[in-house]
C-alpha atoms as a PDB file:
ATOM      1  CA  UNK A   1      43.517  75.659  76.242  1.00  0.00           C
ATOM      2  CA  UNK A   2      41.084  77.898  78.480  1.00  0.00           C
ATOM      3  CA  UNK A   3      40.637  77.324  81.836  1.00  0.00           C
ATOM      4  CA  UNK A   4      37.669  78.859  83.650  1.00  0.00           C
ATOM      5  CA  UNK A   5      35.841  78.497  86.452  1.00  0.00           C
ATOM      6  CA  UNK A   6      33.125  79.498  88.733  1.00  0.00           C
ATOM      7  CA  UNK A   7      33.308  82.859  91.074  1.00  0.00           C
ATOM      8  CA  UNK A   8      35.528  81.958  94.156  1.00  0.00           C
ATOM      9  CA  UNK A   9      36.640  78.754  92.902  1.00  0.00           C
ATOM     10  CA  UNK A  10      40.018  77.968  93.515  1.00  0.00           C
ATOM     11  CA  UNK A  11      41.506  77.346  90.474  1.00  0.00           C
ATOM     12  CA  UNK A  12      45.276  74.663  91.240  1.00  0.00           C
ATOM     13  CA  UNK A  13      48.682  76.888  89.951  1.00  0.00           C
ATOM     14  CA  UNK A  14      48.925  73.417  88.100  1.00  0.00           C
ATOM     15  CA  UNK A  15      46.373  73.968  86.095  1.00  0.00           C
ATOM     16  CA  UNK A  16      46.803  77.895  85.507  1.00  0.00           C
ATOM     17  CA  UNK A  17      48.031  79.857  82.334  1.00  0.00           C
ATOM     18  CA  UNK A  18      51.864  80.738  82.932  1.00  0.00           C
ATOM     19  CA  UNK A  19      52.278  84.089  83.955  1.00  0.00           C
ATOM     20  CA  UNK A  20      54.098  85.905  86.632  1.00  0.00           C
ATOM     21  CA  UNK A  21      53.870  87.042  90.655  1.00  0.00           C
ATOM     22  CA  UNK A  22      54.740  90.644  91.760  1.00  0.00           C
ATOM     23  CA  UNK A  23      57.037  89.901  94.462  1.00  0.00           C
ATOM     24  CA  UNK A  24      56.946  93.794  95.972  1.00  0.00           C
ATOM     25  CA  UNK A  25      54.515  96.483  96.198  1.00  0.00           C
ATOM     26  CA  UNK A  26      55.574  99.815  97.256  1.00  0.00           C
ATOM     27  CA  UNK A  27      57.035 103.001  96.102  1.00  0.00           C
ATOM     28  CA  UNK A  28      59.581 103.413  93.466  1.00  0.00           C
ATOM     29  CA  UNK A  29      62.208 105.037  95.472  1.00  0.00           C
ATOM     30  CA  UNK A  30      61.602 102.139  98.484  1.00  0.00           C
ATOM     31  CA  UNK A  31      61.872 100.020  95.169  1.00  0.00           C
ATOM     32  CA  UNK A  32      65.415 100.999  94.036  1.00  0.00           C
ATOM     33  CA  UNK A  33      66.741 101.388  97.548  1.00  0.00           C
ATOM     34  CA  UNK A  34      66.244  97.344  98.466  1.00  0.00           C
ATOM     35  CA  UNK A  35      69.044  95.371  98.817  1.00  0.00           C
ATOM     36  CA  UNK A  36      69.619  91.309  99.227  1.00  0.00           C
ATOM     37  CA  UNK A  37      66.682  90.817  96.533  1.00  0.00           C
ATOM     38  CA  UNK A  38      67.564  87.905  94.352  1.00  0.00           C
ATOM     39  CA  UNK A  39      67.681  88.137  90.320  1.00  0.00           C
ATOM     40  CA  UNK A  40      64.647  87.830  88.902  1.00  0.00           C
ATOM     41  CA  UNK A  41      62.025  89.612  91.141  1.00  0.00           C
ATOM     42  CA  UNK A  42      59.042  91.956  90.430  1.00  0.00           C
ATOM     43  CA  UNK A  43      58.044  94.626  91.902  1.00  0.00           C
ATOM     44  CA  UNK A  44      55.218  97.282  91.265  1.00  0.00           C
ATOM     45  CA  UNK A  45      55.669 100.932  92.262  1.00  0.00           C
ATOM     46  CA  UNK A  46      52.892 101.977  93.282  1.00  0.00           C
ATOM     47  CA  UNK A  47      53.369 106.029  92.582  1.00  0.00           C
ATOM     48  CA  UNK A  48      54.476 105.777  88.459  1.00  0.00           C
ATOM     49  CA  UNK A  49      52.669 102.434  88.164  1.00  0.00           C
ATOM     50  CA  UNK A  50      55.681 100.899  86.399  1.00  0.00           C
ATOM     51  CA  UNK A  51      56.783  97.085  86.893  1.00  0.00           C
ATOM     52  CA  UNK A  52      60.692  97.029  88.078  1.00  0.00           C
ATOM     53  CA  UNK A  53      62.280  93.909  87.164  1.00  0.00           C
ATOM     54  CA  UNK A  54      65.875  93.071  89.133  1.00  0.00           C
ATOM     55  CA  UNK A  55      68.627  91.943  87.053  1.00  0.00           C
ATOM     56  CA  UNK A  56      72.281  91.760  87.662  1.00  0.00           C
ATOM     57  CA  UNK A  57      72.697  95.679  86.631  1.00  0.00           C
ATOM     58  CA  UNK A  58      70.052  96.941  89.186  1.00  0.00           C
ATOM     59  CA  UNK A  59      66.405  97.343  88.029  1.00  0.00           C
ATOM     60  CA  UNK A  60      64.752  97.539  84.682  1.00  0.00           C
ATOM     61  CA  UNK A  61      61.739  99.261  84.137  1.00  0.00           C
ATOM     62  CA  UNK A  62      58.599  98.884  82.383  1.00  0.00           C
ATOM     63  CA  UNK A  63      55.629 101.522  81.781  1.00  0.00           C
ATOM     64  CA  UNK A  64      52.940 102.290  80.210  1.00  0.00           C
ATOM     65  CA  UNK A  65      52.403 104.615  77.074  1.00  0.00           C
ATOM     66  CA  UNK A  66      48.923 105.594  76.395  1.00  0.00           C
ATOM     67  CA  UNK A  67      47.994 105.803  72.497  1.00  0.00           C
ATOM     68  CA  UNK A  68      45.852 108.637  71.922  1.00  0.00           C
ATOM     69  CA  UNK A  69      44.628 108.053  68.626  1.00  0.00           C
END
């Protein structure tokens, strides 16, 4: 299923694909040094551009690698 709509419509979370919400935006090193997050949240570092996920271990981390072929 494909939902689509016009510019600026407002399209209901009900009726959205799944996907997920970046819960924090800021540097990687403000990133790491948070405290009282819960499991489970996102974050974006804005300097490396990687996606920090919180688990029960501290963060895991997600880049990019660029294929040059």
């Amino acid at each position: 299923m494909r939902i689509t709509g016009d510019a600026g419509e407002i399209v209901s979370p009900v009726n959205t694909p799944a996907g997920f919400n970046i819960d924090i935006i800021d540097t990687e090193q403000q990133i790491l040094n948070r405290t009282g997050d819960p499991i489970g949240t996102i974050a974006f570092a804005t300097d490396t551009n990687d996606i920090l996920i919180l688990n029960t271990n501290g963060f895991d981390k997600w880049g990019s690698i660029e294929d040059s072929t």
